[in-house]
PDB file of N, CA and C in Angstrom:
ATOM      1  N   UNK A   1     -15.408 -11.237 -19.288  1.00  0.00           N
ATOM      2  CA  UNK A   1     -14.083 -10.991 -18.750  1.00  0.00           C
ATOM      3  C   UNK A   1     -13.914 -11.815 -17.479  1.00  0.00           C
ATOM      4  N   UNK A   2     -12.983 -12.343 -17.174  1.00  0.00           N
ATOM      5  CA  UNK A   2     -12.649 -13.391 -16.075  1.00  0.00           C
ATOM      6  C   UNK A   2     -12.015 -11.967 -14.873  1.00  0.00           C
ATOM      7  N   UNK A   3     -12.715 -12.900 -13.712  1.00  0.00           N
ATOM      8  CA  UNK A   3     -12.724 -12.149 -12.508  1.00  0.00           C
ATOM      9  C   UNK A   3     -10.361 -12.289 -12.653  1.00  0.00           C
ATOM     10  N   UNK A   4      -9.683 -12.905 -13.055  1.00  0.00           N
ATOM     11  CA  UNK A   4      -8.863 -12.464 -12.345  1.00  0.00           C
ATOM     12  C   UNK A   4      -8.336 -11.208 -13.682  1.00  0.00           C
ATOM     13  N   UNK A   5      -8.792 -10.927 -14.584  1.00  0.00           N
ATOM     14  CA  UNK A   5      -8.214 -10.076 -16.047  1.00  0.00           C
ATOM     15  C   UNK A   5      -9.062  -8.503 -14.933  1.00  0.00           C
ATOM     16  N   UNK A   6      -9.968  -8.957 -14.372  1.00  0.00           N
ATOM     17  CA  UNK A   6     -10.967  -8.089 -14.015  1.00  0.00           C
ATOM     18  C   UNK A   6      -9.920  -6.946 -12.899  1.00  0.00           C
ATOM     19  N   UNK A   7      -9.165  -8.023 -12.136  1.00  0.00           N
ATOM     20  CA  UNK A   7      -8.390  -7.753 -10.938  1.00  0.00           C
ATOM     21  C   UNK A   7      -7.537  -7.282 -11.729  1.00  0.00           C
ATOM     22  N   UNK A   8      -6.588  -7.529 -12.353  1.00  0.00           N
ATOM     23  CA  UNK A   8      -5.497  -6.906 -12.983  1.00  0.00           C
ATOM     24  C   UNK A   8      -6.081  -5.526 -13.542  1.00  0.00           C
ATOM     25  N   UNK A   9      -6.782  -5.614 -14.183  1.00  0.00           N
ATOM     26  CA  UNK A   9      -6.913  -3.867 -14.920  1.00  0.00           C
ATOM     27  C   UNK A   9      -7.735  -2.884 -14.060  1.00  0.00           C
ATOM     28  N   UNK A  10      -8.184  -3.345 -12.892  1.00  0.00           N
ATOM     29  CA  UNK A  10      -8.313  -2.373 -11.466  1.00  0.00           C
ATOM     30  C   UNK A  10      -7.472  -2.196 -10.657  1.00  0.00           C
ATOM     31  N   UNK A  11      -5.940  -2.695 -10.911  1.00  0.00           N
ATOM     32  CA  UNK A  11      -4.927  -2.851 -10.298  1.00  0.00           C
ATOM     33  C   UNK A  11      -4.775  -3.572  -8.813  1.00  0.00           C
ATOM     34  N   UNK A  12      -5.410  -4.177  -8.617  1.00  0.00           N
ATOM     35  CA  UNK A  12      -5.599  -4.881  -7.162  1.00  0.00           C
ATOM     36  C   UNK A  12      -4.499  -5.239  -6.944  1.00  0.00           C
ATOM     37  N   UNK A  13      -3.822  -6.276  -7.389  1.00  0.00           N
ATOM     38  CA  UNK A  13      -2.542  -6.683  -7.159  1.00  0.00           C
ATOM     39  C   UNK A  13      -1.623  -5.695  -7.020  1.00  0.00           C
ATOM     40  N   UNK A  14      -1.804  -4.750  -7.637  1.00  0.00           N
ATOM     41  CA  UNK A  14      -0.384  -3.763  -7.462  1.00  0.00           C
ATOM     42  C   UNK A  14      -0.642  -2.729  -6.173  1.00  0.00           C
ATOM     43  N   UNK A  15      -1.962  -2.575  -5.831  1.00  0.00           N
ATOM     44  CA  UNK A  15      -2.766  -2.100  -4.481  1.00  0.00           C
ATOM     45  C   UNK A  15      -2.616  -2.956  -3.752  1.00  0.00           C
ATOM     46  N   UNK A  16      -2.025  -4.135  -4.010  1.00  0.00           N
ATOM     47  CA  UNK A  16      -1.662  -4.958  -2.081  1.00  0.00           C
ATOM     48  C   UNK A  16      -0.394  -4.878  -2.349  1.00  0.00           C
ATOM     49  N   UNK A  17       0.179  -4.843  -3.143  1.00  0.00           N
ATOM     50  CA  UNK A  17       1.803  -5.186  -3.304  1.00  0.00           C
ATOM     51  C   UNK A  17       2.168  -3.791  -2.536  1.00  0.00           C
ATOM     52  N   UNK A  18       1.908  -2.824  -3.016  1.00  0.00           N
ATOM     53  CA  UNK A  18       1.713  -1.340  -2.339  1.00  0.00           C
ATOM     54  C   UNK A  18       2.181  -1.221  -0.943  1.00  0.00           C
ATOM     55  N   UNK A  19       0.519  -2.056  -0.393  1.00  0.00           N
ATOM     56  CA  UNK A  19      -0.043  -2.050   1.046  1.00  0.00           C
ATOM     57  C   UNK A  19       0.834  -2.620   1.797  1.00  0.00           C
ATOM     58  N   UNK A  20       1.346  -3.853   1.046  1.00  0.00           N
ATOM     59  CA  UNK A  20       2.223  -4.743   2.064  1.00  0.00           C
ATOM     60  C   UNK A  20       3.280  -4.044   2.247  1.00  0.00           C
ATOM     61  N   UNK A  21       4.244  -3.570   1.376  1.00  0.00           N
ATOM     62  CA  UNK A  21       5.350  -3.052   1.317  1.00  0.00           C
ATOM     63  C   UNK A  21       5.179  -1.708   2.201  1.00  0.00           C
ATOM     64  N   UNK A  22       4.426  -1.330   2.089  1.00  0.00           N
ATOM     65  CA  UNK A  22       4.279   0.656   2.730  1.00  0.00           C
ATOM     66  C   UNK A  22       3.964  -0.128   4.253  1.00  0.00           C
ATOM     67  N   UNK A  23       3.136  -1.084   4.734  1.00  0.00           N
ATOM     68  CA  UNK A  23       3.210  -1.740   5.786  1.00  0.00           C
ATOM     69  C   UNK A  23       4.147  -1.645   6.368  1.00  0.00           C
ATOM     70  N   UNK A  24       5.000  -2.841   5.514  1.00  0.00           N
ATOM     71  CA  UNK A  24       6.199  -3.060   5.878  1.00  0.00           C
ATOM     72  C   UNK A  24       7.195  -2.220   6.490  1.00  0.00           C
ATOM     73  N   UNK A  25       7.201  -0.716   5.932  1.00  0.00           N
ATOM     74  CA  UNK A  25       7.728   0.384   6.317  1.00  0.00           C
ATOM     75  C   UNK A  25       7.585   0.938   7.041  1.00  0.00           C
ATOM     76  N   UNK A  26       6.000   0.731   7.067  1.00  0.00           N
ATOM     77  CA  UNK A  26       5.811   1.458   8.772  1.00  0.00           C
ATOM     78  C   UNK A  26       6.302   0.895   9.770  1.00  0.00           C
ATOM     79  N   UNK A  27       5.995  -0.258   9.841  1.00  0.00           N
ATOM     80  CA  UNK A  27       6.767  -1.337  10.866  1.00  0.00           C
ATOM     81  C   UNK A  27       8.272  -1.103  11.114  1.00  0.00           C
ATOM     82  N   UNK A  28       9.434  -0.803  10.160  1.00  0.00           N
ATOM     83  CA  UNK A  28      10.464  -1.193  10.224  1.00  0.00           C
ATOM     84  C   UNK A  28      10.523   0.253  11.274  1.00  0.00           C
ATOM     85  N   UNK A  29      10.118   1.693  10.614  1.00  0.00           N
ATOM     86  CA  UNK A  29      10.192   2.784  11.343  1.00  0.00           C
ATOM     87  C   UNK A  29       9.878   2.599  12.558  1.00  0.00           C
ATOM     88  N   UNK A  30       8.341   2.280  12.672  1.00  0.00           N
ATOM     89  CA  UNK A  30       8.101   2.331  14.314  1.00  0.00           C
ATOM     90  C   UNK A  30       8.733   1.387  14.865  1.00  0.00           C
ATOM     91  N   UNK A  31       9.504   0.124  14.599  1.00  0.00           N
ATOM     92  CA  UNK A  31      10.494  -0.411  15.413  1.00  0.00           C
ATOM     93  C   UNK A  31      11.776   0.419  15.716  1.00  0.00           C
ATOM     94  N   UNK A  32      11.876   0.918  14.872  1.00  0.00           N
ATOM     95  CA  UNK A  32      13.798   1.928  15.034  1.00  0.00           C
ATOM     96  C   UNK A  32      12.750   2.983  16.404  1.00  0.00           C
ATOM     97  N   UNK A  33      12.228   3.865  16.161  1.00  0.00           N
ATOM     98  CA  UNK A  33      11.517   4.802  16.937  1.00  0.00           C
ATOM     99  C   UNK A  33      11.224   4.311  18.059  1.00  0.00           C
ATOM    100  N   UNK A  34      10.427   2.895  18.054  1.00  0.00           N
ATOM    101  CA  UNK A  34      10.032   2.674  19.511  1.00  0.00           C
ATOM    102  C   UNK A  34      11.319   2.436  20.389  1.00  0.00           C
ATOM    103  N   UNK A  35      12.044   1.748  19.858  1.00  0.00           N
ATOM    104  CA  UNK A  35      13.003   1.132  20.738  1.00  0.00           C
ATOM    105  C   UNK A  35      13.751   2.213  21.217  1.00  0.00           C
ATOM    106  N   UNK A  36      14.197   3.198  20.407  1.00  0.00           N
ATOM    107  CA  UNK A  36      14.893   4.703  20.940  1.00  0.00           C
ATOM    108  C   UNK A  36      13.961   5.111  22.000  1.00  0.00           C
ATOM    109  N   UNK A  37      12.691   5.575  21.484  1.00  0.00           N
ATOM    110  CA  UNK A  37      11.597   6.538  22.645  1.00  0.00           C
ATOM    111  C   UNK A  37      11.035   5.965  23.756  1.00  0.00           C
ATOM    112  N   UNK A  38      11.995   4.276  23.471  1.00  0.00           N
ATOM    113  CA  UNK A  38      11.088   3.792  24.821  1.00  0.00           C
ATOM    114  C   UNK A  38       9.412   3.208  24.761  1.00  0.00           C
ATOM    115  N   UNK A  39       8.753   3.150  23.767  1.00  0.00           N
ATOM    116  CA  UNK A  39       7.599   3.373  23.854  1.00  0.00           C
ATOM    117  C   UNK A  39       6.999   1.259  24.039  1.00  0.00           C
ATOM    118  N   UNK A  40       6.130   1.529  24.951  1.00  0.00           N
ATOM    119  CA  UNK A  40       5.681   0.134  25.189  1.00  0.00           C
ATOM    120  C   UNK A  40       5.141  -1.181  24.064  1.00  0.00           C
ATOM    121  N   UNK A  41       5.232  -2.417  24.599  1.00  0.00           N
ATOM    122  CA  UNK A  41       5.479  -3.038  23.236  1.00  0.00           C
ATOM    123  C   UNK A  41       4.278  -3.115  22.969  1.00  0.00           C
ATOM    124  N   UNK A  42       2.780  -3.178  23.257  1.00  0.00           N
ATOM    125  CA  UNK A  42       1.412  -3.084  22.573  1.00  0.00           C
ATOM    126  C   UNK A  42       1.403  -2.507  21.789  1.00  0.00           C
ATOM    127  N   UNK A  43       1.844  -0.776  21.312  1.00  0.00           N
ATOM    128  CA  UNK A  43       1.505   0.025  20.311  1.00  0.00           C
ATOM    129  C   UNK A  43       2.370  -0.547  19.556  1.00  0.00           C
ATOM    130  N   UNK A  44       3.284  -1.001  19.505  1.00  0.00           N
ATOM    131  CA  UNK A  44       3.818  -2.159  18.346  1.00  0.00           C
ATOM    132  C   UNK A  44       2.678  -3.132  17.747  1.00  0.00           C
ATOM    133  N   UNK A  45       1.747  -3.919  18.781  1.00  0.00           N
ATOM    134  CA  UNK A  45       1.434  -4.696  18.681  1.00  0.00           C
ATOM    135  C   UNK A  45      -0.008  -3.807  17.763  1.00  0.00           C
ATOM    136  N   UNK A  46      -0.536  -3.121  18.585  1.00  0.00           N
ATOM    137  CA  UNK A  46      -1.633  -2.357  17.635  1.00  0.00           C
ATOM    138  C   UNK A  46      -1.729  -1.634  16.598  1.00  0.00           C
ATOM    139  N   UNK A  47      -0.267  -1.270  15.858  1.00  0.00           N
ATOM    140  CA  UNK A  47      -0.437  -0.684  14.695  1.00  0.00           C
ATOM    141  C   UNK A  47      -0.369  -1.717  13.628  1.00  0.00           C
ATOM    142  N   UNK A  48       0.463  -2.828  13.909  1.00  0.00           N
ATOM    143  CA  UNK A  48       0.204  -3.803  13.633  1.00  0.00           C
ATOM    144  C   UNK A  48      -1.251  -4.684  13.360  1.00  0.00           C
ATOM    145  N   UNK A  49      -1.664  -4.420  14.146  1.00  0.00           N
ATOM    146  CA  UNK A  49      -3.254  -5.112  13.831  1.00  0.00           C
ATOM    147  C   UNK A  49      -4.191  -3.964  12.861  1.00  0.00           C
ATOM    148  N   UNK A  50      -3.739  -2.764  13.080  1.00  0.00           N
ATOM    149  CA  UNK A  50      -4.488  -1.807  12.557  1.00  0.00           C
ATOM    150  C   UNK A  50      -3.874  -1.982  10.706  1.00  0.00           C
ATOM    151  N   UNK A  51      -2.841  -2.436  10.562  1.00  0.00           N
ATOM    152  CA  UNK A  51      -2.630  -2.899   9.273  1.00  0.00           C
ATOM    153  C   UNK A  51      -2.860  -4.036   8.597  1.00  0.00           C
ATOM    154  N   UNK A  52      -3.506  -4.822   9.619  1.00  0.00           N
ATOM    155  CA  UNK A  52      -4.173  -6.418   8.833  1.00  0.00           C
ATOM    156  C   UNK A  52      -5.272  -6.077   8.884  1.00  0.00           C
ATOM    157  N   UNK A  53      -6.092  -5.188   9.627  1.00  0.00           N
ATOM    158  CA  UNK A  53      -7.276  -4.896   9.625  1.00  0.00           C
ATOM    159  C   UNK A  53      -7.572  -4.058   7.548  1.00  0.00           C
ATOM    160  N   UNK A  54      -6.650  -3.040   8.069  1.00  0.00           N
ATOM    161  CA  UNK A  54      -6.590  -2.009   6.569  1.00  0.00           C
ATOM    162  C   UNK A  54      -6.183  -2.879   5.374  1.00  0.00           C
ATOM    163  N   UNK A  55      -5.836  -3.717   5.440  1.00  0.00           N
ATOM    164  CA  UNK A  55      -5.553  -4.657   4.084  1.00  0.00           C
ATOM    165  C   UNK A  55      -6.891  -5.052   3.523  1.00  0.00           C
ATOM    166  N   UNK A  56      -7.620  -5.313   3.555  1.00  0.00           N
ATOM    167  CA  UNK A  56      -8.911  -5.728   2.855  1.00  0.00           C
ATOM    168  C   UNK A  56      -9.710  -4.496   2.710  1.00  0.00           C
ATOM    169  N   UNK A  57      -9.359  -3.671   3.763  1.00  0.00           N
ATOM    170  CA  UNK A  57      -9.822  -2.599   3.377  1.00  0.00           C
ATOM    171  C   UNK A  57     -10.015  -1.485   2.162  1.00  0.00           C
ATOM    172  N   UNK A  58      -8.056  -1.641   2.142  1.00  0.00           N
ATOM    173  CA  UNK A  58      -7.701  -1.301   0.747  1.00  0.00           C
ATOM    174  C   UNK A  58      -7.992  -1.766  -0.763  1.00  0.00           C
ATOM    175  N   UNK A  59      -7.912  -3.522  -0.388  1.00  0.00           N
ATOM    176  CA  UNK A  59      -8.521  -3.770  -1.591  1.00  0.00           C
ATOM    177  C   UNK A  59      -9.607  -4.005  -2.125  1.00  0.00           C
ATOM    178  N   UNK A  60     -10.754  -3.429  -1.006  1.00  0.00           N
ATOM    179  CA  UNK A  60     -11.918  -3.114  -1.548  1.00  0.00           C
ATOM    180  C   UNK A  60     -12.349  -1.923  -2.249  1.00  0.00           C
ATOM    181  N   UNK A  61     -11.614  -0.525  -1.150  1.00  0.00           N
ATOM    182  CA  UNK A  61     -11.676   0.428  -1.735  1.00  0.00           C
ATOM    183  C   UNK A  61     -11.003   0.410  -3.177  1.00  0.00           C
ATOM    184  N   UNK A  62     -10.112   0.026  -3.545  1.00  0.00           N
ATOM    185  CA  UNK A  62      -9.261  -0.036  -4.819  1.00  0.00           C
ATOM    186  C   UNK A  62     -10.778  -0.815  -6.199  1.00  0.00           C
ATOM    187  N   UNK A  63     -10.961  -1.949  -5.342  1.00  0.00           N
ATOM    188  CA  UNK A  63     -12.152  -2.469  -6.762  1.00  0.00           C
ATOM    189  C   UNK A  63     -13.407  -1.597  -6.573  1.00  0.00           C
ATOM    190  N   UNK A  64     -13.808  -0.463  -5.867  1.00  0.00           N
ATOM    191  CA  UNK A  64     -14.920   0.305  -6.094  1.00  0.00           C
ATOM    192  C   UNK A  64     -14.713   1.359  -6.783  1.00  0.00           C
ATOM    193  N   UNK A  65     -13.454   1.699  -6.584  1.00  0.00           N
ATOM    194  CA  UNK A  65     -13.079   3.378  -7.120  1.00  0.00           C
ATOM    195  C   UNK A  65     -11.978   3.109  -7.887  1.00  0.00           C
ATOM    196  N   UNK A  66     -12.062   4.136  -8.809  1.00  0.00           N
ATOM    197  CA  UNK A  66     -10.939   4.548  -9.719  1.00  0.00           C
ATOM    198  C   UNK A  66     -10.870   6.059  -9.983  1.00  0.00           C
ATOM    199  N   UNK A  67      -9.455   6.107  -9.981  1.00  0.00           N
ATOM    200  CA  UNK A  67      -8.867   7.669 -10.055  1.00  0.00           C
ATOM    201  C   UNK A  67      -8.437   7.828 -11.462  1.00  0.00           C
ATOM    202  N   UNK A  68      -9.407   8.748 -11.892  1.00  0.00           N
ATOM    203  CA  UNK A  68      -9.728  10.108 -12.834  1.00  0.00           C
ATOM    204  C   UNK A  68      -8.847  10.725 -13.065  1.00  0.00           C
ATOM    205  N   UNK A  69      -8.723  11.801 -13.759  1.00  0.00           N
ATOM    206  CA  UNK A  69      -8.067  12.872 -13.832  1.00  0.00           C
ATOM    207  C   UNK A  69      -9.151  13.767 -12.824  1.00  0.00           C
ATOM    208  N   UNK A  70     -10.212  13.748 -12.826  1.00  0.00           N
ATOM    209  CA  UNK A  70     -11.088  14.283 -12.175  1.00  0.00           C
ATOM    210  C   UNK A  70     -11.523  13.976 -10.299  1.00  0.00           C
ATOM    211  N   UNK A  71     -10.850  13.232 -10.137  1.00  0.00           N
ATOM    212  CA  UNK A  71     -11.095  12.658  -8.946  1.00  0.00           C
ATOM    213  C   UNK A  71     -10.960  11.606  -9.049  1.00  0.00           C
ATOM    214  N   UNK A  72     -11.372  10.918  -7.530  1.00  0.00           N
ATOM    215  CA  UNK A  72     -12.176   9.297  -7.344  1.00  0.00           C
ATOM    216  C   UNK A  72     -13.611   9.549  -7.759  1.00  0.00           C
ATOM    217  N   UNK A  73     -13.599   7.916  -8.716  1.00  0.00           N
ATOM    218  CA  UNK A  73     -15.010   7.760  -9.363  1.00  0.00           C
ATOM    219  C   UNK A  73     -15.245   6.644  -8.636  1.00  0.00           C
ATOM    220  N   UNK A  74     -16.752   6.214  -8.793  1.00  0.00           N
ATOM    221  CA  UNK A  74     -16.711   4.424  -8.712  1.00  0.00           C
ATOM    222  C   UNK A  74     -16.322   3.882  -9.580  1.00  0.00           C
ATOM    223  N   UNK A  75     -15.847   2.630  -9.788  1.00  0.00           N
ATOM    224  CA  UNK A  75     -15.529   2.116 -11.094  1.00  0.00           C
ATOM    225  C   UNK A  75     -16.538   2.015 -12.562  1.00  0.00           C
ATOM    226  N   UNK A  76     -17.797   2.108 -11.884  1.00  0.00           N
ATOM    227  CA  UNK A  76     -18.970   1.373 -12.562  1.00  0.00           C
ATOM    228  C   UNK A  76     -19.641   3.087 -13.684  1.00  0.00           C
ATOM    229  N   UNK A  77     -19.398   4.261 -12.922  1.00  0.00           N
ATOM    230  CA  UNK A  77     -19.527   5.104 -13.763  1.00  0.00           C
ATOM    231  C   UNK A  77     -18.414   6.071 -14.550  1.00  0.00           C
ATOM    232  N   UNK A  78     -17.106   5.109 -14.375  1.00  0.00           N
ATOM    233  CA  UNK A  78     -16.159   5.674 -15.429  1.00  0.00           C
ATOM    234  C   UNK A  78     -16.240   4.331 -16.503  1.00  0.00           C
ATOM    235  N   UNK A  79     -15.989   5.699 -17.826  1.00  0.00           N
ATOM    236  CA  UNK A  79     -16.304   4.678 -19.414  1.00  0.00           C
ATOM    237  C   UNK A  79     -14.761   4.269 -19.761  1.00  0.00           C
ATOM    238  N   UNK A  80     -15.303   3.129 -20.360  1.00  0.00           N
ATOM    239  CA  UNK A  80     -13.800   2.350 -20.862  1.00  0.00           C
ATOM    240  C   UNK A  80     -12.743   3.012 -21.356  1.00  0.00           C
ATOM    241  N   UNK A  81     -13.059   3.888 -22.347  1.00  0.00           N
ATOM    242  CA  UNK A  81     -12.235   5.136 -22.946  1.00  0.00           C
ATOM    243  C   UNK A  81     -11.728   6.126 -22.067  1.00  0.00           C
ATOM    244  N   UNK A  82     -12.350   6.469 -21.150  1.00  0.00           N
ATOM    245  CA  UNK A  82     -11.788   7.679 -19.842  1.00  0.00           C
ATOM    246  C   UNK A  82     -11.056   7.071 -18.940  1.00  0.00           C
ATOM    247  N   UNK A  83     -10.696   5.423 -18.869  1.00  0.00           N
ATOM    248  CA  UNK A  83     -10.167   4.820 -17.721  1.00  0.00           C
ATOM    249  C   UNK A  83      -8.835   5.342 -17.715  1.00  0.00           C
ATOM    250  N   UNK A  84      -8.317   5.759 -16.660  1.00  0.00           N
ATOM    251  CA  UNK A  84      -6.429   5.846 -16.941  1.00  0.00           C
ATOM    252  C   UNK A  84      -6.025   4.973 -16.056  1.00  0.00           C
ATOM    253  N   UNK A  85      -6.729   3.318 -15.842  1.00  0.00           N
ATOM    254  CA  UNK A  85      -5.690   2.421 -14.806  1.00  0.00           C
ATOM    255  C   UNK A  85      -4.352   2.505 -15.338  1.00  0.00           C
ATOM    256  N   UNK A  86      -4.083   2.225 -16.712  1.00  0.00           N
ATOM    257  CA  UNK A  86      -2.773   2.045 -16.933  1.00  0.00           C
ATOM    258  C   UNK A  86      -1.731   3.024 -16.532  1.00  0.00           C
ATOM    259  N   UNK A  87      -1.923   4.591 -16.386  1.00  0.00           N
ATOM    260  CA  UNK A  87      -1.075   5.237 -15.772  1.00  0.00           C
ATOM    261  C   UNK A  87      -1.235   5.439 -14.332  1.00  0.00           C
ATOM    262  N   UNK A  88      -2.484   4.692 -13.565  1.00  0.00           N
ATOM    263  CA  UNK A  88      -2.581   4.528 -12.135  1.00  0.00           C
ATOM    264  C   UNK A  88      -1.616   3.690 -11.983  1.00  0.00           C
ATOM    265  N   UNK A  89      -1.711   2.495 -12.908  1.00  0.00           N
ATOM    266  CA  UNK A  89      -1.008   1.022 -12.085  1.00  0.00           C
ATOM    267  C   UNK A  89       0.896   2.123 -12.650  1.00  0.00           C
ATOM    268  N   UNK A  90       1.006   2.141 -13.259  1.00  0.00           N
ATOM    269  CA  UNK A  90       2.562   2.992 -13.217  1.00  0.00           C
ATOM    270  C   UNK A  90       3.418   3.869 -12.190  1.00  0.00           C
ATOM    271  N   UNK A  91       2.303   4.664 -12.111  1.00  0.00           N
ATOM    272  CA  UNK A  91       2.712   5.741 -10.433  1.00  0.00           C
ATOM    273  C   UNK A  91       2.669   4.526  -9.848  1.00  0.00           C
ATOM    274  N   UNK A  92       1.762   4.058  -9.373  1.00  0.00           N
ATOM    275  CA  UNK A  92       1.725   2.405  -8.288  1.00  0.00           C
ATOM    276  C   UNK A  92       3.180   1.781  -8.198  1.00  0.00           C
ATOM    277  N   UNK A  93       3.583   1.796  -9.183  1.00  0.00           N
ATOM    278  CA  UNK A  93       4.765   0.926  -9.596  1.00  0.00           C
ATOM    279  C   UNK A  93       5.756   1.860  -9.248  1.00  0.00           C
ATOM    280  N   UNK A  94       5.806   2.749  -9.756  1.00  0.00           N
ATOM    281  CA  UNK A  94       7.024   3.736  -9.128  1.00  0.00           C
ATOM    282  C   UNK A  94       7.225   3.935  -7.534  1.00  0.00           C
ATOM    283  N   UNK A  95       5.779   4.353  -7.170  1.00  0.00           N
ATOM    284  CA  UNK A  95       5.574   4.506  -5.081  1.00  0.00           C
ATOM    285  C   UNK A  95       5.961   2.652  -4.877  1.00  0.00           C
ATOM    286  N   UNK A  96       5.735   1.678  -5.386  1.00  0.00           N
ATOM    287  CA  UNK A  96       6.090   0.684  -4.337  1.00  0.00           C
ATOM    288  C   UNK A  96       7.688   0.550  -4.542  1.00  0.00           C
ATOM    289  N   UNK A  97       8.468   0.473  -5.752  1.00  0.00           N
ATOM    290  CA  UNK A  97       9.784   0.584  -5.833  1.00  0.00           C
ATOM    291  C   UNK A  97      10.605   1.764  -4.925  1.00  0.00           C
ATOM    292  N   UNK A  98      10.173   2.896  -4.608  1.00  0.00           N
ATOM    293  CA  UNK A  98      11.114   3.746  -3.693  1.00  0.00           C
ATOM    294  C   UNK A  98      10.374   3.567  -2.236  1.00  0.00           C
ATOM    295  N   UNK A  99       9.065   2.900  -2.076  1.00  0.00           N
ATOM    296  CA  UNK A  99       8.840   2.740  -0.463  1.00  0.00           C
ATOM    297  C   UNK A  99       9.176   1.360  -0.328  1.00  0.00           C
ATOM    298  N   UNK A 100       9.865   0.368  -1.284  1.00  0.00           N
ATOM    299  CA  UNK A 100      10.386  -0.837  -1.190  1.00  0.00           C
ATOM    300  C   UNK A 100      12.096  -0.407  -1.020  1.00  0.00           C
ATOM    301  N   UNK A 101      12.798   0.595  -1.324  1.00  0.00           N
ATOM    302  CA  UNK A 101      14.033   0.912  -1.328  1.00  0.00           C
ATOM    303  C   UNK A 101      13.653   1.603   0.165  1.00  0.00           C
ATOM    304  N   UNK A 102      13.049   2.150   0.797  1.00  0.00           N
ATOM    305  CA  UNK A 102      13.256   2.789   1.828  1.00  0.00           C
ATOM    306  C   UNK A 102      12.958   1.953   3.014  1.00  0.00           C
ATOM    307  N   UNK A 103      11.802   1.207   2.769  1.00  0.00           N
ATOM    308  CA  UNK A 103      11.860  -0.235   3.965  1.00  0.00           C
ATOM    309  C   UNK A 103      13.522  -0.770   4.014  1.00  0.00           C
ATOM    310  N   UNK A 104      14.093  -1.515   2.676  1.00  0.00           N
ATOM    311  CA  UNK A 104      15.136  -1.756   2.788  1.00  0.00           C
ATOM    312  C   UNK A 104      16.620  -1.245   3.748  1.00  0.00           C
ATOM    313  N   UNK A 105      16.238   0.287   3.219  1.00  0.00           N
ATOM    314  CA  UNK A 105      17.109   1.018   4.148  1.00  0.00           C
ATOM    315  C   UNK A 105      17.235   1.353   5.510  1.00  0.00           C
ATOM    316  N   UNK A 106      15.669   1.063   6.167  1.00  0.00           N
ATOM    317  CA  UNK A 106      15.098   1.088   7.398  1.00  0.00           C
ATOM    318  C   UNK A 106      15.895  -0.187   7.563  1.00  0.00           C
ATOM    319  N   UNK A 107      15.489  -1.112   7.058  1.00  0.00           N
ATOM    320  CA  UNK A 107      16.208  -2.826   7.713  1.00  0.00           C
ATOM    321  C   UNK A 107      17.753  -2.598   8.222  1.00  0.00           C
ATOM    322  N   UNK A 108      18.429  -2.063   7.326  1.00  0.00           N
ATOM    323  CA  UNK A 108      19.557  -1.921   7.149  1.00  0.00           C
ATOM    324  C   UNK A 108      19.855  -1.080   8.445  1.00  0.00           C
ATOM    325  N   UNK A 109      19.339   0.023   8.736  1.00  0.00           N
ATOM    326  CA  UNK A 109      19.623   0.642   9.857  1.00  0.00           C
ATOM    327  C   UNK A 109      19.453   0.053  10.690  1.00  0.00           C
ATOM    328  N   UNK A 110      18.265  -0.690  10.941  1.00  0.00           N
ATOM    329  CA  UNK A 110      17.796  -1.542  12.079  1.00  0.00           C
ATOM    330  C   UNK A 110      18.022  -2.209  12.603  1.00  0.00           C
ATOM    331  N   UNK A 111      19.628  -2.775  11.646  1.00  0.00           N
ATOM    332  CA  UNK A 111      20.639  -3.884  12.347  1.00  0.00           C
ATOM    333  C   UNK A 111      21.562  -3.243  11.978  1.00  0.00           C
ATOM    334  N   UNK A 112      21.976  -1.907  11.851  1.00  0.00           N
ATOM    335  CA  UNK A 112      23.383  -1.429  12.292  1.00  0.00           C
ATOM    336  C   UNK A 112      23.244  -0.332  13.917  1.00  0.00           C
ATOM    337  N   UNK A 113      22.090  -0.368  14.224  1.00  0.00           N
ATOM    338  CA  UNK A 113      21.749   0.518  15.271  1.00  0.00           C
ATOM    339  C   UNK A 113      22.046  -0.505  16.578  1.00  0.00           C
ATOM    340  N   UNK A 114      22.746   0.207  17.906  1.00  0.00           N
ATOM    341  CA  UNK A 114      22.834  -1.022  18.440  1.00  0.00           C
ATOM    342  C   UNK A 114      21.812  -1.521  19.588  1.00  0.00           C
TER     343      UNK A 114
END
């Protein structure tokens, strides 16, 4: 099996597409928030780093483990037949489409706020 068929059916790609986007959201929030509460521009700057840091993070954790009906497994002791990536990568797909509609809506506020 080729390392990138390998990536696709552990869902990696759809675990950064995720990451970036839910990122993204955090960002847009803690910009609307900071700028209201006042809050200084470093913790901008550090949650920020704390999310380039967590990006590799994630997609390591994502190629070690896979979610079960039973839990998180490692990948290596769930059997081909018990895998449910395909209804992992689906929920995946559903959470990045409404935290991709809600970044959006954050933007949107974020330049109607004055």
């Amino acid at each position: 099996m080729s390392i990138f068929a390998e990536l696709k059916r552990r869902n990696i790609f759809r675990v950064a597409l995720l990451y970036i986007v839910s990122a993204w959201l955090i960002l847009q929030v803690a910009e609307i928030l900071f700028v209201l509460l006042g809050v200084p521009d470093w913790i901008f700057r550090f949650i920020f780093a704390l999310l380039v840091i967590g990006f590799p993070l994630a997609l390591v954790f994502s190629w070690i483990f896979e979610i079960t009906p039973q839990g998180l497994k490692k990948g290596q002791h769930v059997e081909a037949h018990a895998s449910i990536t395909a209804q992992t990568g689906r929920k995946i797909n559903i959470l990045t489409v409404v935290l991709l509609a809600c970044a959006i809506l954050a933007a949107i506020v974020n330049q109607l706020l004055p």
